[in-house]
PDB file of N, CA and C in Angstrom:
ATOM      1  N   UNK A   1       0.828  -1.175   0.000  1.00  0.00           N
ATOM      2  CA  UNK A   1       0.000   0.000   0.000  1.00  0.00           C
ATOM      3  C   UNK A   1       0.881   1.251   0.000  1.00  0.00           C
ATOM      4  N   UNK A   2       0.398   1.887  -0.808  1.00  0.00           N
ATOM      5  CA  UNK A   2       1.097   3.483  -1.211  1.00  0.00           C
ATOM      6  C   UNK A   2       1.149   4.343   0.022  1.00  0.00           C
ATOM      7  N   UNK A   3       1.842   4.929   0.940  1.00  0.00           N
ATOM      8  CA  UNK A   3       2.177   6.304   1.841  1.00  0.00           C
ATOM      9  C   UNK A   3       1.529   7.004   0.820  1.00  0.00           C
ATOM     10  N   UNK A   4       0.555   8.419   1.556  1.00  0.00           N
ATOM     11  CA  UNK A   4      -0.131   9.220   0.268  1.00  0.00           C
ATOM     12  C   UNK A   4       0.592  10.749   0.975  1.00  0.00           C
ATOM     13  N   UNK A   5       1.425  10.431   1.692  1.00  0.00           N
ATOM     14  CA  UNK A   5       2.106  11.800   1.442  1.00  0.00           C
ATOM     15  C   UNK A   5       3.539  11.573   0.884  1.00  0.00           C
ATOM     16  N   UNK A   6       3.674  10.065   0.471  1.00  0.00           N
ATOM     17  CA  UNK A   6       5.307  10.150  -0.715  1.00  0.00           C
ATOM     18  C   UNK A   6       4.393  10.359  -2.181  1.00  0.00           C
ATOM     19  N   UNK A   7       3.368   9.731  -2.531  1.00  0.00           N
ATOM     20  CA  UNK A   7       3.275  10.112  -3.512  1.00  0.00           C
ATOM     21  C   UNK A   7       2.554  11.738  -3.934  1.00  0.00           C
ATOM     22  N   UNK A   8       2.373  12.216  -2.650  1.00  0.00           N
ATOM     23  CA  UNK A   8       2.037  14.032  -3.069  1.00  0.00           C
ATOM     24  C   UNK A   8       3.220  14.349  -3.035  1.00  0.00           C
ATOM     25  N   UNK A   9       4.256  13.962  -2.517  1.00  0.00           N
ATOM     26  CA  UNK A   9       5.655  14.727  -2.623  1.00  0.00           C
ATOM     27  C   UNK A   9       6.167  14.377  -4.346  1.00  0.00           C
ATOM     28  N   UNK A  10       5.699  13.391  -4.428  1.00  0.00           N
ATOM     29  CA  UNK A  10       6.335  12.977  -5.921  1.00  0.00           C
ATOM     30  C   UNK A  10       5.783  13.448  -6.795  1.00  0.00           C
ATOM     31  N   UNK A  11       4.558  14.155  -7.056  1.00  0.00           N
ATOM     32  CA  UNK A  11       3.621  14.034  -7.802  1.00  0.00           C
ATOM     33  C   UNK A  11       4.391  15.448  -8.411  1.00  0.00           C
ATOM     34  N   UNK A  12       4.185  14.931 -10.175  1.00  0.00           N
ATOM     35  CA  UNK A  12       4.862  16.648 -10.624  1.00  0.00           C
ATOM     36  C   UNK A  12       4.042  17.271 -10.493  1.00  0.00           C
ATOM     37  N   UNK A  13       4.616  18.532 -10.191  1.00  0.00           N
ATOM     38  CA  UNK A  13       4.026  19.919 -10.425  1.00  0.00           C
ATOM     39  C   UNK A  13       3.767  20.055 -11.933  1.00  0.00           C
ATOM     40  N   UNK A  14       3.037  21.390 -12.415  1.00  0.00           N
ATOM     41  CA  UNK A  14       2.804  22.004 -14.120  1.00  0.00           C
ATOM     42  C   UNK A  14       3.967  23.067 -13.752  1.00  0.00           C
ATOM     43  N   UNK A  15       4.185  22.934 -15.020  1.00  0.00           N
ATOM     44  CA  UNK A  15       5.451  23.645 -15.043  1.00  0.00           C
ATOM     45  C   UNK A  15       4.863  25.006 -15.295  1.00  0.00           C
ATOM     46  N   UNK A  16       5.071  26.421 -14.589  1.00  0.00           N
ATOM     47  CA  UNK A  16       4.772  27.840 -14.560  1.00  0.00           C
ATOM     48  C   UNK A  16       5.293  28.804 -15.571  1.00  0.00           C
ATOM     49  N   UNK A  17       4.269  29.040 -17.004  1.00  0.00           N
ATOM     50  CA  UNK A  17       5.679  29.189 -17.504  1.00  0.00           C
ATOM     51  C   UNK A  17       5.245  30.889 -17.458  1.00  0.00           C
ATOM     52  N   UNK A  18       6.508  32.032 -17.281  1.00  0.00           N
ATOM     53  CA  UNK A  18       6.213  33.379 -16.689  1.00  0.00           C
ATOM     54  C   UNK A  18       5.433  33.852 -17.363  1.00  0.00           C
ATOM     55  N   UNK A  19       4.674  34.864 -17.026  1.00  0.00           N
ATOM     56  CA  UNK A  19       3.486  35.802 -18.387  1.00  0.00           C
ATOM     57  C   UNK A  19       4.455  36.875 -18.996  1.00  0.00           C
ATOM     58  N   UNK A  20       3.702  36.468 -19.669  1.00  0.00           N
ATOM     59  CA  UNK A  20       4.779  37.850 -20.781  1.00  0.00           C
ATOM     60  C   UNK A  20       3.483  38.977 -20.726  1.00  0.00           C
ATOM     61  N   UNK A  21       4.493  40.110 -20.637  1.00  0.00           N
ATOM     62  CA  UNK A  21       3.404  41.419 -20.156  1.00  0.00           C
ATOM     63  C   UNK A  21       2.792  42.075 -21.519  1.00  0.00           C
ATOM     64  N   UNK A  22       1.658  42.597 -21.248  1.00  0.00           N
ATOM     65  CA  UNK A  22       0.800  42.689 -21.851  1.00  0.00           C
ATOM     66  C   UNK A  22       0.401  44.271 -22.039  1.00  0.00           C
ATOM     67  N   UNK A  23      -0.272  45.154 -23.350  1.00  0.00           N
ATOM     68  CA  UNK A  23      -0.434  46.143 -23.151  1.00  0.00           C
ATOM     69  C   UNK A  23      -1.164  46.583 -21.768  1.00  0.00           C
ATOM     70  N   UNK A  24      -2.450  45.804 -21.146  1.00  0.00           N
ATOM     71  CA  UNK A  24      -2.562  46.763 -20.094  1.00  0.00           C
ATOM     72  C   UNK A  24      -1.665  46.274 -19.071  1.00  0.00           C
ATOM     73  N   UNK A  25      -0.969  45.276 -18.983  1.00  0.00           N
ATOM     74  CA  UNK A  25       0.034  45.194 -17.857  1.00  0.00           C
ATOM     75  C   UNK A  25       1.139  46.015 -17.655  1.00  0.00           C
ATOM     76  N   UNK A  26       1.678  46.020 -18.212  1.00  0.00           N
ATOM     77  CA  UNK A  26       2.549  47.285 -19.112  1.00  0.00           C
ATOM     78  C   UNK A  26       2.665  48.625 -18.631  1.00  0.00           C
ATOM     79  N   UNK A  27       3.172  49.193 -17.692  1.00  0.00           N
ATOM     80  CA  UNK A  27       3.035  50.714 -17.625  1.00  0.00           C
ATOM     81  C   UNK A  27       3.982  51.527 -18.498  1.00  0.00           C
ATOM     82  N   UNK A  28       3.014  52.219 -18.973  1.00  0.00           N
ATOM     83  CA  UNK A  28       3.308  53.451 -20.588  1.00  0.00           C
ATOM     84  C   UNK A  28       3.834  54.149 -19.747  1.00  0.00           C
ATOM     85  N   UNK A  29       4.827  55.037 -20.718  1.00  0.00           N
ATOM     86  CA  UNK A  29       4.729  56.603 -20.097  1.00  0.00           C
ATOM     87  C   UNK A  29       4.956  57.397 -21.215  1.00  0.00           C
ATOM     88  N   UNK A  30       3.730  58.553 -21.152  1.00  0.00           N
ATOM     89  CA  UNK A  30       3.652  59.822 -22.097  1.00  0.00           C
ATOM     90  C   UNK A  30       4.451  61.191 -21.714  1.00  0.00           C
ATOM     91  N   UNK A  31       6.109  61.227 -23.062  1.00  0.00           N
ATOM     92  CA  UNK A  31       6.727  62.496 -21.821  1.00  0.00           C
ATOM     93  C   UNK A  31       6.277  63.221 -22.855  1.00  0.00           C
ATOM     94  N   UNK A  32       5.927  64.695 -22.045  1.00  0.00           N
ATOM     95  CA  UNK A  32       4.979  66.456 -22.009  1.00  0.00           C
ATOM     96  C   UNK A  32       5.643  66.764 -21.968  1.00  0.00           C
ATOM     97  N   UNK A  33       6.157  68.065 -23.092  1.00  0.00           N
ATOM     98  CA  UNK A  33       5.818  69.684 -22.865  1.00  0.00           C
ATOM     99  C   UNK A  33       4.778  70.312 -22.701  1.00  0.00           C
ATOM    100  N   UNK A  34       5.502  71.072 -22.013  1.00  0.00           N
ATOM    101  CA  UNK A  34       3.880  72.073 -21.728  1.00  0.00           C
ATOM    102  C   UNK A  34       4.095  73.870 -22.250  1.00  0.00           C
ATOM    103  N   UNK A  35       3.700  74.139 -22.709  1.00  0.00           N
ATOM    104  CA  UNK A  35       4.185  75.830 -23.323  1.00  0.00           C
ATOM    105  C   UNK A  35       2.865  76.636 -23.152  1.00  0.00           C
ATOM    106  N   UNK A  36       3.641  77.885 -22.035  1.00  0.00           N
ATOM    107  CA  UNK A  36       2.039  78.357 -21.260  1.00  0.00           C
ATOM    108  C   UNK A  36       2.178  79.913 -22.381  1.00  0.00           C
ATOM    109  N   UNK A  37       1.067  80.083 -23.050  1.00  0.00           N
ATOM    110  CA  UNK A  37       1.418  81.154 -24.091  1.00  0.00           C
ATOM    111  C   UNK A  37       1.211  82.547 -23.113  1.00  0.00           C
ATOM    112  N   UNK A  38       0.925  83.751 -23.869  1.00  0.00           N
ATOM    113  CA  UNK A  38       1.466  85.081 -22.884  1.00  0.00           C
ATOM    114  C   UNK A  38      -0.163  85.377 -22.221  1.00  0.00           C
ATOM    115  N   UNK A  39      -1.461  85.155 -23.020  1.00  0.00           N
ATOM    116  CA  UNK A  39      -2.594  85.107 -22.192  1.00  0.00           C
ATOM    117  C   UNK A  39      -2.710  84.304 -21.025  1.00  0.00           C
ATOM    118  N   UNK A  40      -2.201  83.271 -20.780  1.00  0.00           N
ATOM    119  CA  UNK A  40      -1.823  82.341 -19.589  1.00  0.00           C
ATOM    120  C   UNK A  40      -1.047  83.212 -18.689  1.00  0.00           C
ATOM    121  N   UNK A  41      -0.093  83.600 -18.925  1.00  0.00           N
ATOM    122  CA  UNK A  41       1.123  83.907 -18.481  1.00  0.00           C
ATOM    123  C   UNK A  41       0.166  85.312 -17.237  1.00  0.00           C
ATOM    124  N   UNK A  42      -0.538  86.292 -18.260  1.00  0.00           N
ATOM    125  CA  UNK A  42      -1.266  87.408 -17.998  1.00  0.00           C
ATOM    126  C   UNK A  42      -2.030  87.291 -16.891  1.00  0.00           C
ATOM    127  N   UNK A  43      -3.024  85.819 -17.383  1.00  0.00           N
ATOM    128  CA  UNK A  43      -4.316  85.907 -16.439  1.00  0.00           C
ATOM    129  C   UNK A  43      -3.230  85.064 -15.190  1.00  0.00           C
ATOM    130  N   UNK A  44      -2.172  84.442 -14.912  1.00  0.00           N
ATOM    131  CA  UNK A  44      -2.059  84.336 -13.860  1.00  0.00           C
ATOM    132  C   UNK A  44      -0.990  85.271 -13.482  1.00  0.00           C
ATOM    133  N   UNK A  45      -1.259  86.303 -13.127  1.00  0.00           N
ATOM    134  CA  UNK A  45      -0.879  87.343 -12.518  1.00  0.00           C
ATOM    135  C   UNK A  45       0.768  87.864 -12.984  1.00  0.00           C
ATOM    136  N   UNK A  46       0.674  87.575 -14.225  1.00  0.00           N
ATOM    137  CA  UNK A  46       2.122  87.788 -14.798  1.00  0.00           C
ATOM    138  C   UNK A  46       3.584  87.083 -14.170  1.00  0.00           C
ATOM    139  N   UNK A  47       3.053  85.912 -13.714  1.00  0.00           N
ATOM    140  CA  UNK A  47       3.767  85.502 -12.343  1.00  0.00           C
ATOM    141  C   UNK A  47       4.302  83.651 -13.119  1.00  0.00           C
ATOM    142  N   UNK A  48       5.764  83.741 -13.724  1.00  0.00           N
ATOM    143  CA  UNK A  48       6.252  82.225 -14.381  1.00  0.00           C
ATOM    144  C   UNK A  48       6.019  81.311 -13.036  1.00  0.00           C
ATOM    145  N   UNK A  49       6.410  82.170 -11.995  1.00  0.00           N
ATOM    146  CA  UNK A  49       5.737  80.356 -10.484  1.00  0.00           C
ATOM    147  C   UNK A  49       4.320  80.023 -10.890  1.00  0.00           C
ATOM    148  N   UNK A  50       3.631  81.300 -11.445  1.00  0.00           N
ATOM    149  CA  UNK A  50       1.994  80.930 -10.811  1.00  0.00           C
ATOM    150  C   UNK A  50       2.119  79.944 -12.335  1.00  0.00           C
ATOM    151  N   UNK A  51       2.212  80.273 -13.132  1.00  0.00           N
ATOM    152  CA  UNK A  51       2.183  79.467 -14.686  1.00  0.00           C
ATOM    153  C   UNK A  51       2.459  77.881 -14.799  1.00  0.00           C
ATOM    154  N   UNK A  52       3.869  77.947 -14.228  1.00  0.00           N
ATOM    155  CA  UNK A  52       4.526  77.010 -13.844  1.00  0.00           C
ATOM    156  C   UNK A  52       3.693  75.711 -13.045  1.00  0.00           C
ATOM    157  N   UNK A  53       3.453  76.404 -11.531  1.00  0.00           N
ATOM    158  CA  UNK A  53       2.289  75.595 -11.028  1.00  0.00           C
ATOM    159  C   UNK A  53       1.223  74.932 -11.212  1.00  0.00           C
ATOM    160  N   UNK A  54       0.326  76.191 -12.034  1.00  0.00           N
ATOM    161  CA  UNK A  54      -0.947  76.006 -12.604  1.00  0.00           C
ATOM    162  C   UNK A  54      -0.343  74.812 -13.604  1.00  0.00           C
ATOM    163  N   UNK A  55       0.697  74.636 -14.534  1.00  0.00           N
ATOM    164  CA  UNK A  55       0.223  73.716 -15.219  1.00  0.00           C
ATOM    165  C   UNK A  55       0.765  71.941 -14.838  1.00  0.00           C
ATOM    166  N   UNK A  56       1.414  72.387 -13.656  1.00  0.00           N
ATOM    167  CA  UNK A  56       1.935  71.364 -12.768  1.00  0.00           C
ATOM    168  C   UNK A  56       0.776  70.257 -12.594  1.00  0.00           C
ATOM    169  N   UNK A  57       0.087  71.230 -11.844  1.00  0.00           N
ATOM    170  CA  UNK A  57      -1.125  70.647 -11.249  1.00  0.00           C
ATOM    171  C   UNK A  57      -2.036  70.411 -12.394  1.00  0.00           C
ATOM    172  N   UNK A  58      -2.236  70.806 -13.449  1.00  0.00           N
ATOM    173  CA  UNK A  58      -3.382  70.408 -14.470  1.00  0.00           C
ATOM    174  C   UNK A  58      -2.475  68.994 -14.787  1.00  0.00           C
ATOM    175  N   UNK A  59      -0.901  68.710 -15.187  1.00  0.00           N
ATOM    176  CA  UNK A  59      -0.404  67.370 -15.578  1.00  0.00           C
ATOM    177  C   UNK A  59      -0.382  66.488 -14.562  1.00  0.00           C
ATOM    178  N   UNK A  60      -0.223  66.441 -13.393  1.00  0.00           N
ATOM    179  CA  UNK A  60      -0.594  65.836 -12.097  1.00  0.00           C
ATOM    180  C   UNK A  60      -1.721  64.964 -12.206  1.00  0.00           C
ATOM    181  N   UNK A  61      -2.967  65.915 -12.383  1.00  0.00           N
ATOM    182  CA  UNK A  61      -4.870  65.630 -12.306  1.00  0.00           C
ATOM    183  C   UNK A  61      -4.271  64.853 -13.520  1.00  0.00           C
ATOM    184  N   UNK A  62      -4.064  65.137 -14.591  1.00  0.00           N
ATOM    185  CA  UNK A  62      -4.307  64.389 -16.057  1.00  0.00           C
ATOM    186  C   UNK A  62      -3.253  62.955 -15.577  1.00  0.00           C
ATOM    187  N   UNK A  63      -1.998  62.932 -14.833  1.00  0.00           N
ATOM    188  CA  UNK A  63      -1.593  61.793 -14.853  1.00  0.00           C
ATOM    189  C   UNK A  63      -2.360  60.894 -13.251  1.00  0.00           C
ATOM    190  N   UNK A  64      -2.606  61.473 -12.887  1.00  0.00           N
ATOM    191  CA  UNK A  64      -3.627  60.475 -12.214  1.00  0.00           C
ATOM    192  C   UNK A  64      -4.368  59.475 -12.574  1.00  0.00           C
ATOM    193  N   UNK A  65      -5.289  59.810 -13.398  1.00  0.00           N
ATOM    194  CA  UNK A  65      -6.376  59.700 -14.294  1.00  0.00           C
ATOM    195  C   UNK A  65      -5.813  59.046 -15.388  1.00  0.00           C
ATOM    196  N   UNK A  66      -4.944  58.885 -16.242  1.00  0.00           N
ATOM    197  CA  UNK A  66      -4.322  58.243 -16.676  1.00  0.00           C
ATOM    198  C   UNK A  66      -3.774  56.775 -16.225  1.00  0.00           C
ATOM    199  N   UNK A  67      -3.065  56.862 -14.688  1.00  0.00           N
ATOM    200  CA  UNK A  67      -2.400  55.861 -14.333  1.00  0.00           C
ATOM    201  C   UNK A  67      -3.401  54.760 -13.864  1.00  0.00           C
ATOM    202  N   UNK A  68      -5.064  55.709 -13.499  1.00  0.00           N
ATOM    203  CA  UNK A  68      -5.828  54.708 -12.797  1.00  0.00           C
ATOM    204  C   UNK A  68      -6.339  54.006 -14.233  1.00  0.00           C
ATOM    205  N   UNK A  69      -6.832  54.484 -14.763  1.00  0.00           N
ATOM    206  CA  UNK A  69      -7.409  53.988 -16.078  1.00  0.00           C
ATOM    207  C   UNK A  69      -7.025  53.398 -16.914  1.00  0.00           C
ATOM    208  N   UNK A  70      -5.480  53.679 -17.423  1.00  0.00           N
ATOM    209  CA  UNK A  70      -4.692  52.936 -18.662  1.00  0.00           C
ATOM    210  C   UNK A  70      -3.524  52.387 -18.517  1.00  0.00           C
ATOM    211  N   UNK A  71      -3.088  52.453 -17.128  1.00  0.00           N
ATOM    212  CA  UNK A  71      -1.693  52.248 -16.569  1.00  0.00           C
ATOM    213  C   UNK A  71      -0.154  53.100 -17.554  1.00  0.00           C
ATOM    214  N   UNK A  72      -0.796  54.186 -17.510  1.00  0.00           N
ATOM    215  CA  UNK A  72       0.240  55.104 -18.443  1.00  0.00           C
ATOM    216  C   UNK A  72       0.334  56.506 -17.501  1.00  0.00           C
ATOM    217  N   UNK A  73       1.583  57.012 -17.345  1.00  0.00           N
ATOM    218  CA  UNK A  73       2.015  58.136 -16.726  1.00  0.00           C
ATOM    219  C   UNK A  73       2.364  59.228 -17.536  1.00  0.00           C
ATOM    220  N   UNK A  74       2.279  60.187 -17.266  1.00  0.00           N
ATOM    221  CA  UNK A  74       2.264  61.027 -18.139  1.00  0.00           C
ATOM    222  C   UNK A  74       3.518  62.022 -17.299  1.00  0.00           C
ATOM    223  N   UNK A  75       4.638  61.930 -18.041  1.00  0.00           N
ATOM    224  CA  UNK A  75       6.214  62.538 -17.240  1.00  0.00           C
ATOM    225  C   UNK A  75       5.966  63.972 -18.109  1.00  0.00           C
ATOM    226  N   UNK A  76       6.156  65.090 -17.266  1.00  0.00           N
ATOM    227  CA  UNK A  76       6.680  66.495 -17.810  1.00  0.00           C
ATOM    228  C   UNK A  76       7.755  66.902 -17.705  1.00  0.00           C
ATOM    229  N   UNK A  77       8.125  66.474 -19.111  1.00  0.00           N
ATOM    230  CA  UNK A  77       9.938  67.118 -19.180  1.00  0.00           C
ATOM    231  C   UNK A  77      10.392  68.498 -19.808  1.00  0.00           C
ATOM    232  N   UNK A  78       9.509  69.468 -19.643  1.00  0.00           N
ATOM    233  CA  UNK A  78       9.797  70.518 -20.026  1.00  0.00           C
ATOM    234  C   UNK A  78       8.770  71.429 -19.996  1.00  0.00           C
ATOM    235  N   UNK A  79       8.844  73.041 -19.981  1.00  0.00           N
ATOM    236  CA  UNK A  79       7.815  73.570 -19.960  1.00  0.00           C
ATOM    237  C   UNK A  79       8.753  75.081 -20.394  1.00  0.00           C
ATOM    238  N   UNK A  80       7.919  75.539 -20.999  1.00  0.00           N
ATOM    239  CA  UNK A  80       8.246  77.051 -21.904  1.00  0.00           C
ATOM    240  C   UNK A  80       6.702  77.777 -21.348  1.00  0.00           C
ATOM    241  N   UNK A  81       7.715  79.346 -20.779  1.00  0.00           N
ATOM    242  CA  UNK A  81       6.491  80.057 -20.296  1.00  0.00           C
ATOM    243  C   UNK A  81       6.834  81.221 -21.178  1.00  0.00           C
ATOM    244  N   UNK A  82       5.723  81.925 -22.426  1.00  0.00           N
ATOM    245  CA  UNK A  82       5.991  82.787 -23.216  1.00  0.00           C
ATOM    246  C   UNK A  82       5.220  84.080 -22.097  1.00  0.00           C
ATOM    247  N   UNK A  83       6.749  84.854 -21.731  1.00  0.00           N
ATOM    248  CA  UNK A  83       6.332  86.042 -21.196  1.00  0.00           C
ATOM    249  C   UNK A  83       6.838  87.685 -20.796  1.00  0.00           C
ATOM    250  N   UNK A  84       6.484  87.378 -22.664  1.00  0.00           N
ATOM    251  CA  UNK A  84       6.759  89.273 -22.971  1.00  0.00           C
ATOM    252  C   UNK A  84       5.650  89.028 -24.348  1.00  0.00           C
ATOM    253  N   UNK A  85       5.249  88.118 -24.778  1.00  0.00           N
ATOM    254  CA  UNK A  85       4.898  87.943 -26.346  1.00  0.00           C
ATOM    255  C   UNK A  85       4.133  86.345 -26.446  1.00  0.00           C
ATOM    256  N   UNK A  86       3.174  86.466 -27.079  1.00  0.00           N
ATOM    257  CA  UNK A  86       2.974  85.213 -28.009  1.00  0.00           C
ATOM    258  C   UNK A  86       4.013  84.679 -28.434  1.00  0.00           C
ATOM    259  N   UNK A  87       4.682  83.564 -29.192  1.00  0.00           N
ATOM    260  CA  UNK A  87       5.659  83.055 -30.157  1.00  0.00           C
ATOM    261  C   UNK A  87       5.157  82.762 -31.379  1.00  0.00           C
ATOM    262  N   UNK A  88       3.828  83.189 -31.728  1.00  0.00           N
ATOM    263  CA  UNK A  88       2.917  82.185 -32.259  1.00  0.00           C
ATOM    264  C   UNK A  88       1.528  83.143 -32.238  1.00  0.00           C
ATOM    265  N   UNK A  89       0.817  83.473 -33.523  1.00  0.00           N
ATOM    266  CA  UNK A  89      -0.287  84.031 -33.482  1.00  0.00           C
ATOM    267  C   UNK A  89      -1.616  83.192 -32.971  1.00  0.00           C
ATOM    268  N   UNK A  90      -2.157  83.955 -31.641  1.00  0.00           N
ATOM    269  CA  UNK A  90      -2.985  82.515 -30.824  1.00  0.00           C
ATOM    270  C   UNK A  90      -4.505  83.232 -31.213  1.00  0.00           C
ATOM    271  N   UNK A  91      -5.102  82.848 -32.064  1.00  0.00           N
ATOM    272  CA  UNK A  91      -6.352  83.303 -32.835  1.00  0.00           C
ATOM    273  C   UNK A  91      -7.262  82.239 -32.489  1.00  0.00           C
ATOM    274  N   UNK A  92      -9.019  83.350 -32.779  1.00  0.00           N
ATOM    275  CA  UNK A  92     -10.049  82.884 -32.113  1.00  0.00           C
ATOM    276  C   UNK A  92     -10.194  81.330 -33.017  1.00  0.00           C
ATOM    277  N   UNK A  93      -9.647  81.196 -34.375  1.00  0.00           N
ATOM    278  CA  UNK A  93      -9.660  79.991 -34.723  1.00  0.00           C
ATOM    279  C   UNK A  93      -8.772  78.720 -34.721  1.00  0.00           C
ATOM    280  N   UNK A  94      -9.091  77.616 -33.737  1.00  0.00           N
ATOM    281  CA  UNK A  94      -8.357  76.749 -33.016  1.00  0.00           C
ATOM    282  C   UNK A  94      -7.181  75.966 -34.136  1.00  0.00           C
ATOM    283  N   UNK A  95      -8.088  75.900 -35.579  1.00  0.00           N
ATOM    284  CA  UNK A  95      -7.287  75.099 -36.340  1.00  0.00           C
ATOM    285  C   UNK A  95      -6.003  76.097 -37.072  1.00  0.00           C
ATOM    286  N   UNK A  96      -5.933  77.493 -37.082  1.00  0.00           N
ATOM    287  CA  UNK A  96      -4.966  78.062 -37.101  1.00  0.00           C
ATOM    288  C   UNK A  96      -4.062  78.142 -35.941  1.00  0.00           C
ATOM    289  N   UNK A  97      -4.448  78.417 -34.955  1.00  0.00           N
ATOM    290  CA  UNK A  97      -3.368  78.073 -33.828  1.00  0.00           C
ATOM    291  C   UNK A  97      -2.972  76.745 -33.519  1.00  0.00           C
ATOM    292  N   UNK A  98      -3.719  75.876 -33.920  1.00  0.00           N
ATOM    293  CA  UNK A  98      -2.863  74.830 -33.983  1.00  0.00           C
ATOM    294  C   UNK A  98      -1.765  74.764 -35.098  1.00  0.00           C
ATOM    295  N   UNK A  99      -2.263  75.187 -36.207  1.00  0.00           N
ATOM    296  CA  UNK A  99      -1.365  74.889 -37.192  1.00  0.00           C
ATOM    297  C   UNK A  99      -0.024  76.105 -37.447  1.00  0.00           C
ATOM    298  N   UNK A 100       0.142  77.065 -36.573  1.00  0.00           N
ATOM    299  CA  UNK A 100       0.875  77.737 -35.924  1.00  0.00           C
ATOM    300  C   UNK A 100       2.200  77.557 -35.000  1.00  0.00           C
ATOM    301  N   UNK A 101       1.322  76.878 -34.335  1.00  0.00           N
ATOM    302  CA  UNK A 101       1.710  76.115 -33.031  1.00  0.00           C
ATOM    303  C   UNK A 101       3.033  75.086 -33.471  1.00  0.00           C
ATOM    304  N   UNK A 102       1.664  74.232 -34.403  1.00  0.00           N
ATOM    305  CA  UNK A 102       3.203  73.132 -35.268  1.00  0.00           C
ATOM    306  C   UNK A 102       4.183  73.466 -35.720  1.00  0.00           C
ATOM    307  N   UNK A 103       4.156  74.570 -36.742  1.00  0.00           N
ATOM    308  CA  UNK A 103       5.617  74.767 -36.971  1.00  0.00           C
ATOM    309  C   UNK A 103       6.217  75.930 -35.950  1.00  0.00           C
ATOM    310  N   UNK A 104       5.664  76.225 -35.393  1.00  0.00           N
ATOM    311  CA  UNK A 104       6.226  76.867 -34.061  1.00  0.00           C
ATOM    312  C   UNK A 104       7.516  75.126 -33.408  1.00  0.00           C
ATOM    313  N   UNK A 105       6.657  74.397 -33.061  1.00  0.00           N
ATOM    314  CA  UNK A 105       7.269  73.074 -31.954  1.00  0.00           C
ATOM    315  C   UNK A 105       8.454  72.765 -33.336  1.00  0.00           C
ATOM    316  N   UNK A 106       7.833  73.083 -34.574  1.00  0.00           N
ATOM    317  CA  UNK A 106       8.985  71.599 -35.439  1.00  0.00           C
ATOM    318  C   UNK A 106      10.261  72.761 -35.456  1.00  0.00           C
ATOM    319  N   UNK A 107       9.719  74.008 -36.056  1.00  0.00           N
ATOM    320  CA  UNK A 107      11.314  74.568 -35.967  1.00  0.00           C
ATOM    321  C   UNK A 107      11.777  75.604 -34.894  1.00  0.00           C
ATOM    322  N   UNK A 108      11.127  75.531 -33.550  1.00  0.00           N
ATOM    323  CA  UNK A 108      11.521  76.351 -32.551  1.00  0.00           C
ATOM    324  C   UNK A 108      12.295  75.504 -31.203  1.00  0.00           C
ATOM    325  N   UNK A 109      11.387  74.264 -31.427  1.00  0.00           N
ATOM    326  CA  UNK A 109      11.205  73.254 -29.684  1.00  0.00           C
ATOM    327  C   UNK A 109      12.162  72.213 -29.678  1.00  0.00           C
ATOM    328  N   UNK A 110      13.277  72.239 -29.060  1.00  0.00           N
ATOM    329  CA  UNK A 110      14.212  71.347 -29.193  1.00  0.00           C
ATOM    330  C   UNK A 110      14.460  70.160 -28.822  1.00  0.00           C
ATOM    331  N   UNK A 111      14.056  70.379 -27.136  1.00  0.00           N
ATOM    332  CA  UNK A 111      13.389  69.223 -26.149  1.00  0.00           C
ATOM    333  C   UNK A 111      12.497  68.302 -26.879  1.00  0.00           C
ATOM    334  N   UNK A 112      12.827  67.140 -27.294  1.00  0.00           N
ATOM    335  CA  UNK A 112      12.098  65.618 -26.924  1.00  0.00           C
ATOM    336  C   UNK A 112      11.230  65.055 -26.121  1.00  0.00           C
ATOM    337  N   UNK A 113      10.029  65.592 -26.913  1.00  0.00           N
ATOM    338  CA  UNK A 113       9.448  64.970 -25.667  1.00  0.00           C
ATOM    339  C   UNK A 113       8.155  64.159 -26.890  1.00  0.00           C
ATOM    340  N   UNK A 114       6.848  63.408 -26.364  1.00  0.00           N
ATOM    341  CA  UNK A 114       5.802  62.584 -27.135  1.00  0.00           C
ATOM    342  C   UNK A 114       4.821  63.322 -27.653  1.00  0.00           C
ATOM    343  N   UNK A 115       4.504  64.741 -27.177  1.00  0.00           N
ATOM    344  CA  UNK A 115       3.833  65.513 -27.463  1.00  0.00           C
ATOM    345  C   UNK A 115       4.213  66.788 -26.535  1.00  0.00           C
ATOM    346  N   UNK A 116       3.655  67.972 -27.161  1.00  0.00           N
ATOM    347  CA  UNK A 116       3.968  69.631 -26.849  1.00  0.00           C
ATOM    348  C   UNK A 116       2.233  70.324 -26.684  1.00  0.00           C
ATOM    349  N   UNK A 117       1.909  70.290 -25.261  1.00  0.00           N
ATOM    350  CA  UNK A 117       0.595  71.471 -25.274  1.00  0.00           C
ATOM    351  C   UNK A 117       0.589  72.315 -24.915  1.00  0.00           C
ATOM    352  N   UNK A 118      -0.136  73.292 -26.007  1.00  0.00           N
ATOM    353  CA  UNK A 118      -0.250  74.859 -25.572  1.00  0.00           C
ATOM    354  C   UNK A 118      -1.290  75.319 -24.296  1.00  0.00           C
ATOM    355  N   UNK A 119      -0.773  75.562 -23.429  1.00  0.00           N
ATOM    356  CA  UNK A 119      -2.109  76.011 -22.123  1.00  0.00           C
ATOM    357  C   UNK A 119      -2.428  77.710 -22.600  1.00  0.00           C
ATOM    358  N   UNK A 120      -3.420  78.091 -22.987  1.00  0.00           N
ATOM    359  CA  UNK A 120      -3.881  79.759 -23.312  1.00  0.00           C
ATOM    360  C   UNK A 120      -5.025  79.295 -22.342  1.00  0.00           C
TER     361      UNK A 120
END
């Protein structure tokens, strides 16, 4: 008669084989610029800390919200505060300031980063 704790000792195991990670397993990271134009700059009290901050805290909230939802962080590696001037004509129509904006980032913005947003 068989001992039934030699044959649980004997008994193979399944072999574990590791997971290979997966997009949502995966933590992304999205690196930001942030470029606060001179109406930004204005309404917060002409002040590069207050600019600075303000958009601290708006990439903060956005990488929160990000990390809970998609497992992606959103790193800010740079930030340009325009403040004496626009760089860039910032008009009531969005698809000109965007398209402004672009060749503003392709032949002005040197920093590397995944994307460049304008805060006005």
């Amino acid at each position: 008669m068989k001992d039934p704790r030699v044959s649980e000792v004997l008994r193979r195991s399944k072999r574990q084989l590791p997971r290979r990670p997966t997009v949502q397993s995966e933590t992304k990271y999205i690196e930001l610029m942030v470029v606060n134009d001179y109406e930004m700059f204005v309404q917060l009290r002409r002040s590069t800390t207050q600019a600075r901050n303000f958009a601290k805290a708006v990439v903060n909230m956005a990488d929160a919200i990000y990390r809970e939802q998609l497992n992606t962080r959103i790193v800010l590696v740079a930030m340009e505060t325009w403040s004496s001037a626009n760089m860039v004509p910032v008009v009531t129509d969005p698809l000109t300031t965007l398209q402004n904006f672009m060749k503003y980032r392709k032949d002005s913005i040197k920093e590397q980063s995944d994307t460049v947003h304008l805060f006005s």
